[in-house]
C-alpha atoms as a PDB file:
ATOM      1  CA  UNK A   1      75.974  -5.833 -20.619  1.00  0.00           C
ATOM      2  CA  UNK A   2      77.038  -7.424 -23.793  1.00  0.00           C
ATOM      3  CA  UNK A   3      79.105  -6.375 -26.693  1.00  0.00           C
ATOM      4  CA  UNK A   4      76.805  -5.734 -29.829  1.00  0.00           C
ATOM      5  CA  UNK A   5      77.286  -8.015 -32.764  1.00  0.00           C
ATOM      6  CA  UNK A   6      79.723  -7.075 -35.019  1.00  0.00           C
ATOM      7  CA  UNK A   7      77.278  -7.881 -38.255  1.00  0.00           C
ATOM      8  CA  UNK A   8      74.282  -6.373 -36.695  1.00  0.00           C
ATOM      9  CA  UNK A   9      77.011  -2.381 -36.529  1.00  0.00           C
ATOM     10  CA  UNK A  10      77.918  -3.560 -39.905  1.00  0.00           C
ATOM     11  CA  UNK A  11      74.953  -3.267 -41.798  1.00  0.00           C
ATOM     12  CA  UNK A  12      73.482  -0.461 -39.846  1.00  0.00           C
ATOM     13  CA  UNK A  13      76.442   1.324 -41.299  1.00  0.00           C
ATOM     14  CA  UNK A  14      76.018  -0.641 -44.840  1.00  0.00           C
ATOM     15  CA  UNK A  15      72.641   1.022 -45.010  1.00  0.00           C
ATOM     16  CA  UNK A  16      73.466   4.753 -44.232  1.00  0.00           C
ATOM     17  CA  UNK A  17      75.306   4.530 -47.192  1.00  0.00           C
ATOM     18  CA  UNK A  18      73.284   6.897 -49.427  1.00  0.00           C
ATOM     19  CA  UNK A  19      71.709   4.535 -52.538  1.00  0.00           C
ATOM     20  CA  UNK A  20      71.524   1.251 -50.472  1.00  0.00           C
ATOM     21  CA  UNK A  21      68.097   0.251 -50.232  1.00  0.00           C
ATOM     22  CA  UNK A  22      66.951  -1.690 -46.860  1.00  0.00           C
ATOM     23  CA  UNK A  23      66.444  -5.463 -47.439  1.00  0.00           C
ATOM     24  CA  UNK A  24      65.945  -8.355 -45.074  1.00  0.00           C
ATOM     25  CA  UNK A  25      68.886 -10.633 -46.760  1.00  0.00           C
ATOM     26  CA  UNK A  26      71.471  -7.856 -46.117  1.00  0.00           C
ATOM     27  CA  UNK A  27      72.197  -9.356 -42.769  1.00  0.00           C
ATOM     28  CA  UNK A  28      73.019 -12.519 -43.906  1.00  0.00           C
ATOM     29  CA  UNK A  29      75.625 -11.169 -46.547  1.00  0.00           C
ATOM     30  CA  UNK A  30      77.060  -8.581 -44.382  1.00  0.00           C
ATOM     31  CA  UNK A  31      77.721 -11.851 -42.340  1.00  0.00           C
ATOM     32  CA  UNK A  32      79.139 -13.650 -44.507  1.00  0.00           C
ATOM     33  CA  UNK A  33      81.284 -10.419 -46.023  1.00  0.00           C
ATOM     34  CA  UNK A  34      82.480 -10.255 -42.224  1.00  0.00           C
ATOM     35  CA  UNK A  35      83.314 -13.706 -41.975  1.00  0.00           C
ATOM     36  CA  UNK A  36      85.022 -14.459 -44.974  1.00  0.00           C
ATOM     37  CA  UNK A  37      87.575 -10.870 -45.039  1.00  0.00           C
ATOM     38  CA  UNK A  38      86.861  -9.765 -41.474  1.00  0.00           C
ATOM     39  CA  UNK A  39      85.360  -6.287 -40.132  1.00  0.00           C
ATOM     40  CA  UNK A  40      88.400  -4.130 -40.759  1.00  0.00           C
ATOM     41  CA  UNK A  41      87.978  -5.251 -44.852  1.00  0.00           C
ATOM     42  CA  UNK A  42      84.377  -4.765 -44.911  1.00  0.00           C
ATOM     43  CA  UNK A  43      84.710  -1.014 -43.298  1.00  0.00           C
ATOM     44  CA  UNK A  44      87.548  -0.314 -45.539  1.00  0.00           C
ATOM     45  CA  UNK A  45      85.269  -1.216 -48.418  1.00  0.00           C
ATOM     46  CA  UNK A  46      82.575   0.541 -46.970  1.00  0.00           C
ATOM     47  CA  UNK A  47      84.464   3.469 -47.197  1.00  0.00           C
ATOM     48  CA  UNK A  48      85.632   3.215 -50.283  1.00  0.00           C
ATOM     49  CA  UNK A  49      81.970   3.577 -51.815  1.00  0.00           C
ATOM     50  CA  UNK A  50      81.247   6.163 -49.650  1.00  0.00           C
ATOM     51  CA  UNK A  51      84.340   8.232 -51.021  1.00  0.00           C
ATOM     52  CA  UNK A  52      82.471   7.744 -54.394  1.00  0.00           C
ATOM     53  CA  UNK A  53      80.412  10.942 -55.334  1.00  0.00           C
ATOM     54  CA  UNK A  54      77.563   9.183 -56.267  1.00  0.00           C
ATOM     55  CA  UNK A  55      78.470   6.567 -53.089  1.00  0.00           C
ATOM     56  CA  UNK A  56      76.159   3.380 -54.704  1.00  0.00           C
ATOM     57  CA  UNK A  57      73.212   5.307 -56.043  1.00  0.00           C
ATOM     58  CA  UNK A  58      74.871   4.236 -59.030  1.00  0.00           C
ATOM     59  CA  UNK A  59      75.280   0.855 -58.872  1.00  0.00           C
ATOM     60  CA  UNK A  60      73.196  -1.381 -59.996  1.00  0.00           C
ATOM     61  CA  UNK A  61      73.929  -4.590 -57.445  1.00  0.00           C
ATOM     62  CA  UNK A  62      76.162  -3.109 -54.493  1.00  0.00           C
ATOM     63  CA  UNK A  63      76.666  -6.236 -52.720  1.00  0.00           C
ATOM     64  CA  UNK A  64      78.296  -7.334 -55.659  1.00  0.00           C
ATOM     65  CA  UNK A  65      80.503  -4.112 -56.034  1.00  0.00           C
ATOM     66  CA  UNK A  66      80.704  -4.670 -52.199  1.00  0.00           C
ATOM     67  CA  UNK A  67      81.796  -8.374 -52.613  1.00  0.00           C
ATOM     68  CA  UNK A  68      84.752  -7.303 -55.530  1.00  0.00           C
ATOM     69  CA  UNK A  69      86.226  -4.418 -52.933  1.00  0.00           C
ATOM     70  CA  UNK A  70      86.492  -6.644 -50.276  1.00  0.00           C
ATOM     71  CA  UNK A  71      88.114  -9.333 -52.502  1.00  0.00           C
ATOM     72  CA  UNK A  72      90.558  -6.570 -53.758  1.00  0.00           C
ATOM     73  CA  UNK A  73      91.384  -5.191 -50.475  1.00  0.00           C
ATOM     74  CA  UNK A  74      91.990  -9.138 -49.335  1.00  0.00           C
ATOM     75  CA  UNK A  75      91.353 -10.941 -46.177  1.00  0.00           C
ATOM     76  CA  UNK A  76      91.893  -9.233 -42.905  1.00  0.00           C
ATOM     77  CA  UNK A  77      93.622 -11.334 -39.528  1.00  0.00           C
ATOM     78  CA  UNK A  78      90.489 -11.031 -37.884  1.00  0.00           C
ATOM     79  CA  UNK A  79      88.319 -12.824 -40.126  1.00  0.00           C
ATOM     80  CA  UNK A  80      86.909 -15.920 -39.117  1.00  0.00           C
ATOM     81  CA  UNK A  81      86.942 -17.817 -42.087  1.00  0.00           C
ATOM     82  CA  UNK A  82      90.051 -17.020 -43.319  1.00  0.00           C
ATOM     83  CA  UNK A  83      92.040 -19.844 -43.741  1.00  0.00           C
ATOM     84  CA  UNK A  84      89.583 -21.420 -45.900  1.00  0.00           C
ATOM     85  CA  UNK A  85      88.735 -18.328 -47.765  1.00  0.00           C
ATOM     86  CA  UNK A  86      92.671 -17.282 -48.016  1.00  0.00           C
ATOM     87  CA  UNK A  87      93.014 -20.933 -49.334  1.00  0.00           C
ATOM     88  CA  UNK A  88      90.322 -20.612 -51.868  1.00  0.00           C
ATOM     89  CA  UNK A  89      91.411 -17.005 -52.880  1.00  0.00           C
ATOM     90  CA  UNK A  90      95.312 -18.731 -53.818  1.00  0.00           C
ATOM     91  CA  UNK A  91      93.699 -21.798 -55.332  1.00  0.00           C
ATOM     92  CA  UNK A  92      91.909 -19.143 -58.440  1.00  0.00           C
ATOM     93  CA  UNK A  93      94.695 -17.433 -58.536  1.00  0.00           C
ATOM     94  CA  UNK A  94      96.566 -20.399 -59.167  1.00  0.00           C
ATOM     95  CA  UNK A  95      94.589 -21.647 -61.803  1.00  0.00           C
ATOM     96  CA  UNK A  96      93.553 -17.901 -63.504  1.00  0.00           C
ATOM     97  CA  UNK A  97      97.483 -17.181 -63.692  1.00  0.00           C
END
């Protein structure tokens, strides 16, 4: 028996979160969420909109609001991607600072 895909648990759980609406592209940027900060990030941001009151019924584009938590919370060890995303992350703040 195999493990079950890491993305696959990851947007099941993105879309009990009460206001997030079902949609076919989810997978790919729960994916991409996972590969660039790793799973630990993307549940911690998960959480973090479901300690909300409102969670994202809210919000007008939750991946965004998704995309900025994970980018505050940073990149996790067990991301995939992130040397190049860690590298990209220093460049901006390089240049924004």
């Amino acid at each position: 028996m195999t493990a079950p895909n890491p993305v696959t648990t990851l947007t099941k759980q993105w879309f009990e979160i009460k206001g997030i609406k079902k949609d076919r592209r989810a997978f790919g940027f729960i994916g991409k969420m996972y590969k660039q900060y790793g799973e630990e990030t993307v549940l911690q941001a998960f959480e973090a909109i479901k300690s909300r009151p409102t969670q994202a019924e809210d919000i007008k584009r939750p991946q965004e609001y998704l995309r900025g938590i994970c980018k505050k919370i940073g990149v996790a060890d067990s991301a995939i991607d992130k040397e190049g995303r860690g590298h990209f992350e220093n460049m901006m703040k390089d240049v924004f600072s």
